[in-house]
C-alpha atoms as a PDB file:
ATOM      1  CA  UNK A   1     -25.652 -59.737  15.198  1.00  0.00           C
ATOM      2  CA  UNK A   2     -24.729 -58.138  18.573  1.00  0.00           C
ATOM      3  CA  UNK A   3     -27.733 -57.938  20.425  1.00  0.00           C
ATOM      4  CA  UNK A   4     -26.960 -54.362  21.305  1.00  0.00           C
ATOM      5  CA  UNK A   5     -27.078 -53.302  17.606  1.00  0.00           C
ATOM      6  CA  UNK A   6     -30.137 -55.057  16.853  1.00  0.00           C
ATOM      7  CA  UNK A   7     -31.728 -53.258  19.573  1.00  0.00           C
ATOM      8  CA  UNK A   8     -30.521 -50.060  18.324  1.00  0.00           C
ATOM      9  CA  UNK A   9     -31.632 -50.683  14.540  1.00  0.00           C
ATOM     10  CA  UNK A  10     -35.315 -51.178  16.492  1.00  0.00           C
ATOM     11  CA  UNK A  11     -35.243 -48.073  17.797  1.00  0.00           C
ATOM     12  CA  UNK A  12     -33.913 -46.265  14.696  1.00  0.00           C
ATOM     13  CA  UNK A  13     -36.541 -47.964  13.171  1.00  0.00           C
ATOM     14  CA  UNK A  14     -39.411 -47.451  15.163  1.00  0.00           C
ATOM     15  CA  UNK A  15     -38.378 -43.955  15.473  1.00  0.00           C
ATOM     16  CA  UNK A  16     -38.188 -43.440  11.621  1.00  0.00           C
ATOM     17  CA  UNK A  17     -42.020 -44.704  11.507  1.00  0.00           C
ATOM     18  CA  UNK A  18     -43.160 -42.696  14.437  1.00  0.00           C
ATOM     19  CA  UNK A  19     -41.641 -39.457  12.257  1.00  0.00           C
ATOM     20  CA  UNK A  20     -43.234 -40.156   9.336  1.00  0.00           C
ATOM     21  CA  UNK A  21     -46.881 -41.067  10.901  1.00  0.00           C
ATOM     22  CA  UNK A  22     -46.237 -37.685  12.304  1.00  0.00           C
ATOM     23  CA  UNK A  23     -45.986 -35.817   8.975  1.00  0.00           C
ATOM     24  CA  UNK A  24     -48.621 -37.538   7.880  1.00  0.00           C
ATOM     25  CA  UNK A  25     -50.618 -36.351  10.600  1.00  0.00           C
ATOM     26  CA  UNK A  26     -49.401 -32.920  10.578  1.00  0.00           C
ATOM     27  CA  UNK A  27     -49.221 -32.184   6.723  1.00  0.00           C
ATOM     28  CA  UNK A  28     -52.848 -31.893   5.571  1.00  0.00           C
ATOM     29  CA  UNK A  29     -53.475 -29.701   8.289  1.00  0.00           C
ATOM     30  CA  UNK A  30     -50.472 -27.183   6.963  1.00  0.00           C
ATOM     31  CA  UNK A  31     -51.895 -27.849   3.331  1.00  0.00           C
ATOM     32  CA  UNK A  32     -55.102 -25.951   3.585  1.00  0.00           C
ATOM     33  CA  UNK A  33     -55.842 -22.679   2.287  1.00  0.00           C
ATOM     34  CA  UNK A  34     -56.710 -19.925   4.591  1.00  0.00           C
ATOM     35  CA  UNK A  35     -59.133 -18.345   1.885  1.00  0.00           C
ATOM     36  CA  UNK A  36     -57.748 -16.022  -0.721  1.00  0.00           C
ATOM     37  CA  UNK A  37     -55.421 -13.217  -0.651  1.00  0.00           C
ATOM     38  CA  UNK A  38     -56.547 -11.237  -3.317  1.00  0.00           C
ATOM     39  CA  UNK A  39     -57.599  -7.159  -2.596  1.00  0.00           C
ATOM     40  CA  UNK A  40     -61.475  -7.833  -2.850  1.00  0.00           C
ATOM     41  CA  UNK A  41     -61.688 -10.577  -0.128  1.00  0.00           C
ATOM     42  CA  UNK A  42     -63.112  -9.354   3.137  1.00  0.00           C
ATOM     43  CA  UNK A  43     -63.250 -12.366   5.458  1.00  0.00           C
ATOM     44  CA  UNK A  44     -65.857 -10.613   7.719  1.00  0.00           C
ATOM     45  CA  UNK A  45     -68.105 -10.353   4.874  1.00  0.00           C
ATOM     46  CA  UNK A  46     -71.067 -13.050   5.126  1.00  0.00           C
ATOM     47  CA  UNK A  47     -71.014 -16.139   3.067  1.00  0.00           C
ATOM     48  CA  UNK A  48     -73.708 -17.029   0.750  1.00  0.00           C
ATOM     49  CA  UNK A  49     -73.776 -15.556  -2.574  1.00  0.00           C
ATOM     50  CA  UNK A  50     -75.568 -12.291  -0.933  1.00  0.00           C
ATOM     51  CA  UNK A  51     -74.777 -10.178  -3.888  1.00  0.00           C
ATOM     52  CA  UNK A  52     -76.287 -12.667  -6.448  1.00  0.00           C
ATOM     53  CA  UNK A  53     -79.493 -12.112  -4.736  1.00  0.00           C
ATOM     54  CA  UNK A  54     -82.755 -10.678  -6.316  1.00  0.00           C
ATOM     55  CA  UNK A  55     -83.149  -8.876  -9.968  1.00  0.00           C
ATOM     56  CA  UNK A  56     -79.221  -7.106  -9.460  1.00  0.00           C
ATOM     57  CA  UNK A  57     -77.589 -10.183  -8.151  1.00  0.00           C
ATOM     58  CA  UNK A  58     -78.751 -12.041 -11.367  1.00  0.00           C
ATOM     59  CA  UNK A  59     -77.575  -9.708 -13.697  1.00  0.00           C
ATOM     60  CA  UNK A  60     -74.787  -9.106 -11.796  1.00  0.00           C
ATOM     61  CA  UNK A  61     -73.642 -13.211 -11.917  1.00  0.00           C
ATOM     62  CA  UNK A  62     -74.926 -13.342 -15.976  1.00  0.00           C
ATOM     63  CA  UNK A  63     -72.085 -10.172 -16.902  1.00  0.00           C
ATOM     64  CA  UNK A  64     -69.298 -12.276 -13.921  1.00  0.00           C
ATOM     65  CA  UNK A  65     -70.480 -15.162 -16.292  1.00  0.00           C
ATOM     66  CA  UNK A  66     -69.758 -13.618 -19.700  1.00  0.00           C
ATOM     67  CA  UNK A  67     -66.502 -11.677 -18.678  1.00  0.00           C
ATOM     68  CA  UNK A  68     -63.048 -13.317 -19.181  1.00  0.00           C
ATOM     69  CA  UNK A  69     -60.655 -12.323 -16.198  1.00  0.00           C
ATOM     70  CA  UNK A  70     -57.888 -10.468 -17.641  1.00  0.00           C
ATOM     71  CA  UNK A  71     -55.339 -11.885 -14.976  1.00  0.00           C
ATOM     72  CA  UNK A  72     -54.296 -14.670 -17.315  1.00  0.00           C
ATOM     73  CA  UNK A  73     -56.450 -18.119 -15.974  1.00  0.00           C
ATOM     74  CA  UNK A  74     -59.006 -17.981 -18.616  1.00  0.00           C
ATOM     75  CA  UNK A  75     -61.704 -18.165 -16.161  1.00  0.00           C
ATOM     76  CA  UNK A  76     -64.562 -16.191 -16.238  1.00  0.00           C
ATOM     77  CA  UNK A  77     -64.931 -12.937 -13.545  1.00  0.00           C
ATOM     78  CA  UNK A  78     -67.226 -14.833 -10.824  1.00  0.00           C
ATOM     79  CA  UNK A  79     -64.790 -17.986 -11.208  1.00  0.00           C
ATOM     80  CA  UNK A  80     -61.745 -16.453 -10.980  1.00  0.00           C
ATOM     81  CA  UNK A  81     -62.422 -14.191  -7.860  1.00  0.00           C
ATOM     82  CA  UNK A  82     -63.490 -17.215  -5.913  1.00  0.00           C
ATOM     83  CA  UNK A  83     -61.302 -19.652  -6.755  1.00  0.00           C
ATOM     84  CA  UNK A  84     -58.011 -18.015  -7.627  1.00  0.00           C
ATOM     85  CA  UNK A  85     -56.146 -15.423  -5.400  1.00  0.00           C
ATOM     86  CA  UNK A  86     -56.765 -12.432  -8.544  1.00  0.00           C
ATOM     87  CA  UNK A  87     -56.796  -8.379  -7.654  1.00  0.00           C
ATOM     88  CA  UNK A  88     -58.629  -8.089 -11.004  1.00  0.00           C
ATOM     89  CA  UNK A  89     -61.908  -9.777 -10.732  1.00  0.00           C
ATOM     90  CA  UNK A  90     -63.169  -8.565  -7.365  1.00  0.00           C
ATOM     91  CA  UNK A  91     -62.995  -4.838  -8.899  1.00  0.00           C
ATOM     92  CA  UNK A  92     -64.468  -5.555 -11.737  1.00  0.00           C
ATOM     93  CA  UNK A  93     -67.077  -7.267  -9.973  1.00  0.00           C
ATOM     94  CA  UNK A  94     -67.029  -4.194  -7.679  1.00  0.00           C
ATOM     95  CA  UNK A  95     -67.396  -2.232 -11.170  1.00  0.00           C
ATOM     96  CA  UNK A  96     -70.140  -4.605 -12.561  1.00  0.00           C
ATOM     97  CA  UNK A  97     -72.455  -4.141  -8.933  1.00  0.00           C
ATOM     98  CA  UNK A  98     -71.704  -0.319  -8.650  1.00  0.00           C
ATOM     99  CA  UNK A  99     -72.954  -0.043 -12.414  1.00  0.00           C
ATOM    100  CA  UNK A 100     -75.793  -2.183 -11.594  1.00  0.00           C
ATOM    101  CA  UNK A 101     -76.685  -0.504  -8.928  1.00  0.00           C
ATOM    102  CA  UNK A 102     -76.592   3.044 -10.382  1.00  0.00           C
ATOM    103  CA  UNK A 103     -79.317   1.553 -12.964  1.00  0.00           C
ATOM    104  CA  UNK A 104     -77.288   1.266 -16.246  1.00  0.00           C
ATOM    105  CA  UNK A 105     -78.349  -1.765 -18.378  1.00  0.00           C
ATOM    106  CA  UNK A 106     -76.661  -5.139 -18.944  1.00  0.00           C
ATOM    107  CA  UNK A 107     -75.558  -3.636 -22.592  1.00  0.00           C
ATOM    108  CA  UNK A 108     -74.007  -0.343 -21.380  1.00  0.00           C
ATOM    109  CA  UNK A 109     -72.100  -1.835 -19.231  1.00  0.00           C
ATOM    110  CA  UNK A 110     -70.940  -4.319 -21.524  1.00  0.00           C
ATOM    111  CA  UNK A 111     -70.041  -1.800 -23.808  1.00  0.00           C
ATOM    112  CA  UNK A 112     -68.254  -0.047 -21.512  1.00  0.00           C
ATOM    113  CA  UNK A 113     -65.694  -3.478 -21.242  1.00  0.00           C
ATOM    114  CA  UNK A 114     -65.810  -3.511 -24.634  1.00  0.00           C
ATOM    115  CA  UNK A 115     -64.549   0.250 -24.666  1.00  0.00           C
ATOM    116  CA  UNK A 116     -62.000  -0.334 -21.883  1.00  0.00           C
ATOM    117  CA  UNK A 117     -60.773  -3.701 -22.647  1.00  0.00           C
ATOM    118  CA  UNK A 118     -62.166  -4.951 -26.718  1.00  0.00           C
ATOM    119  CA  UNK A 119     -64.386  -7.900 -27.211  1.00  0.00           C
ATOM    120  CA  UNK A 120     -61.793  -9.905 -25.766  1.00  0.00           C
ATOM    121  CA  UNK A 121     -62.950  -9.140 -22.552  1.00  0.00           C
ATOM    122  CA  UNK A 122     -65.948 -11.756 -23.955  1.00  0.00           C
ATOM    123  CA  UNK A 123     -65.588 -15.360 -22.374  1.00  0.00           C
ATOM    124  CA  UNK A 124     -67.502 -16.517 -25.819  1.00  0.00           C
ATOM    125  CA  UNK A 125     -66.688 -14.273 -28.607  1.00  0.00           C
ATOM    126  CA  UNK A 126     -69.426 -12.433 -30.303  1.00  0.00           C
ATOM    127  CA  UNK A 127     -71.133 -14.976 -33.397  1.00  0.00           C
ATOM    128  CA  UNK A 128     -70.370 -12.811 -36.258  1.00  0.00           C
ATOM    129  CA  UNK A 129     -68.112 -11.659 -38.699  1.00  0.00           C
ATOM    130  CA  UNK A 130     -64.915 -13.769 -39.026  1.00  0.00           C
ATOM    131  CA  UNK A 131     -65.831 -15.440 -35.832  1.00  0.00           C
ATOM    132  CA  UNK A 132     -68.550 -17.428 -36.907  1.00  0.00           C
ATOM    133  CA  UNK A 133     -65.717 -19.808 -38.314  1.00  0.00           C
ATOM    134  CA  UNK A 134     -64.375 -20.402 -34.775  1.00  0.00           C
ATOM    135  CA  UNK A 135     -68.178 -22.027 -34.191  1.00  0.00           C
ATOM    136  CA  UNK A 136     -68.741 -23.622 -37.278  1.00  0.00           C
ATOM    137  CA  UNK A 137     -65.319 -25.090 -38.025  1.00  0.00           C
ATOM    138  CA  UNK A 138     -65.431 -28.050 -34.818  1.00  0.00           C
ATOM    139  CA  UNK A 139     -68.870 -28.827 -36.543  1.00  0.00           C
ATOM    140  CA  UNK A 140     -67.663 -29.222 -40.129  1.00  0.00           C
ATOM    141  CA  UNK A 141     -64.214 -30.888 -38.811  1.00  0.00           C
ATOM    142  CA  UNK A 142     -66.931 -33.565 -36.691  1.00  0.00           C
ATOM    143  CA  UNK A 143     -69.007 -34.033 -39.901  1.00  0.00           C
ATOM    144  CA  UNK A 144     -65.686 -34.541 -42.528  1.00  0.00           C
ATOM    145  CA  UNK A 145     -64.061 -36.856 -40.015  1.00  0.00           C
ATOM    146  CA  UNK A 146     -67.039 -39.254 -39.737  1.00  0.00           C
ATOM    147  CA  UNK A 147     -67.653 -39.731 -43.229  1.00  0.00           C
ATOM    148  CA  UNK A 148     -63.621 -40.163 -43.923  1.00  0.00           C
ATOM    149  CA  UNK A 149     -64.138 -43.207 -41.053  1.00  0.00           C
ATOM    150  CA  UNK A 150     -67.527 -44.396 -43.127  1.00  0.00           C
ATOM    151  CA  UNK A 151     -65.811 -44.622 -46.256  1.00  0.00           C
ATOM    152  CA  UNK A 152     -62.118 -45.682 -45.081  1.00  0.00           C
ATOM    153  CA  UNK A 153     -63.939 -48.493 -43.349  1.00  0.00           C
ATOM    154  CA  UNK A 154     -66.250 -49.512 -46.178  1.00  0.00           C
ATOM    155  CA  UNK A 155     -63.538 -49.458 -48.350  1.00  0.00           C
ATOM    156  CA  UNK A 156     -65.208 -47.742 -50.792  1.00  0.00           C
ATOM    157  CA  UNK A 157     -66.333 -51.509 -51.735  1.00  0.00           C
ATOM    158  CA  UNK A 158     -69.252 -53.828 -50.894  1.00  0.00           C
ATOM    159  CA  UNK A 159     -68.618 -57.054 -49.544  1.00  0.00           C
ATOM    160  CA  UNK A 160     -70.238 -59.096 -51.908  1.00  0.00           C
ATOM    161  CA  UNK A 161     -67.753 -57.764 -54.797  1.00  0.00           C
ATOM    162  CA  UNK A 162     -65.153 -58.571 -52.958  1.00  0.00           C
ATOM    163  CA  UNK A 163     -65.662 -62.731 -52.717  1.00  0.00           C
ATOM    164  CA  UNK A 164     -67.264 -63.986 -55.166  1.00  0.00           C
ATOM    165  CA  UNK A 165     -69.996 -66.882 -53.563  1.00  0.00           C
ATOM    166  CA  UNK A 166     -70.000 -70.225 -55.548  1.00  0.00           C
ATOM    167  CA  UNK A 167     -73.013 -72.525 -55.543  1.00  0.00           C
ATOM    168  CA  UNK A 168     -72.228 -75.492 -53.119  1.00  0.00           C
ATOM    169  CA  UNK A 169     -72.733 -79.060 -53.778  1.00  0.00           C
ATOM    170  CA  UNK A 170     -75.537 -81.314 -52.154  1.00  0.00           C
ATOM    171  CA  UNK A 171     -72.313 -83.322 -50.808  1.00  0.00           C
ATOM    172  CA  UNK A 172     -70.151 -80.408 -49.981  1.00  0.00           C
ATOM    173  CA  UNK A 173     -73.389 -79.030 -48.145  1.00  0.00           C
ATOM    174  CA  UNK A 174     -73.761 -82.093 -46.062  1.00  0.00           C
ATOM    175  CA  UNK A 175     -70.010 -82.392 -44.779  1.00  0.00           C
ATOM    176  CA  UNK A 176     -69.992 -78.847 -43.541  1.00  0.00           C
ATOM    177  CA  UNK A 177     -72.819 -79.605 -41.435  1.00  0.00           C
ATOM    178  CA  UNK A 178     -71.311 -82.679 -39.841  1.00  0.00           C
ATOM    179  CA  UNK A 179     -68.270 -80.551 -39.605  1.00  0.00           C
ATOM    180  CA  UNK A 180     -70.359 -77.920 -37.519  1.00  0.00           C
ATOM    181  CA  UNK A 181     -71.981 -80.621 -36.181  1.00  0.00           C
ATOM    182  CA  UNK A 182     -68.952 -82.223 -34.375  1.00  0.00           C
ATOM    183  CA  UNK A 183     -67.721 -78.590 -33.796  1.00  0.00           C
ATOM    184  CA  UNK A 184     -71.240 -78.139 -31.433  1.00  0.00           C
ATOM    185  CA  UNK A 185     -70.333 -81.079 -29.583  1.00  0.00           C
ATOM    186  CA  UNK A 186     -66.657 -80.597 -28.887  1.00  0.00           C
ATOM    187  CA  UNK A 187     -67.687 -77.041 -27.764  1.00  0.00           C
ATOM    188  CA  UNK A 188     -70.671 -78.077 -25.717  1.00  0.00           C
ATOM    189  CA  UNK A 189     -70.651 -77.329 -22.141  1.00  0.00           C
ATOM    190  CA  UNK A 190     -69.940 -80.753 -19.585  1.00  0.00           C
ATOM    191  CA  UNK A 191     -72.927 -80.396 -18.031  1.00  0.00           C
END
């Protein structure tokens, strides 16, 4: 090769690593999150959990707890308004606080959900009615499957009906222990 192409691949070369060590570099630095974007978030507000303080803040975080977020993640209200960029949960949570606050109990303002939104506004549904099945279904399922597994691997047999064990000869009896015998010492460790 010419020697001025060879220097020229070098340089192409070295240049193509220096770009990429630069992405590398620069990348997770473009990649991370400048909080959420959501209606509720106030980034002057102080960190800390501040509302889930004292006799409110743990009622407040038990009702965040047992609502679903209507947005469509399937987390519950506290969850979702933290970790996903939602308009929904930080008013409700607004909703939940304000209600606290005013001195309504846990249950009226979980009936007022209920009124607004139906028990699907429940993380965990109620246990009763047709829902018990939903808890006692994965129990029964559990309990059938492991004594299919007992019996499919049984066989539905025991293992002395299967081979029937003949009396062995005093002859019989002594070549199967020289048989193990030589079976030791072929197997025995060299040192």
């Amino acid at each position: 090769m010419p020697e001025a192409l060879t220097m020229n691949m070098t340089t192409i070369r070295s240049g193509f690593f220096m770009v990429a060590a630069m992405g590398l570099i620069v990348a997770p630095a473009g990649a991370q999150s400048t909080g959420p974007t959501h209606s509720g978030f106030d980034p002057s507000a102080p960190m800390g959990g501040h509302l889930h303080e004292g006799e409110v803040g743990k009622k407040l975080m038990a009702l965040e707890s047992a609502f679903k977020c209507n947005c469509g993640c399937g987390l519950d209200v506290h969850t979702c308004q933290f970790q996903m960029q939602c308009g929904t949960s930080p008013v409700w949570s607004v909703r939940i606080r304000e209600s606290l606050e005013r001195g309504e109990t846990v249950e009226a303002i979980e009936a007022s959900f209920v009124a607004d939104f139906g028990k699907a506004v429940f993380l965990a549904p109620p246990a009763e009615g047709f829902n018990l099945v939903g808890y006692l279904l994965p129990v029964f399922a559990i309990l059938t499957a492991g004594m299919l597994i007992g019996v499919l691997t049984r066989g539905g047999m025991r293992r002395e009906d299967l081979v029937p064990v003949e009396n062995v000869s005093e002859d019989e009896a002594e070549k199967l222990r020289e048989a193990m015998k030589k079976l030791d010492e072929s197997e025995s460790p060299d040192w």
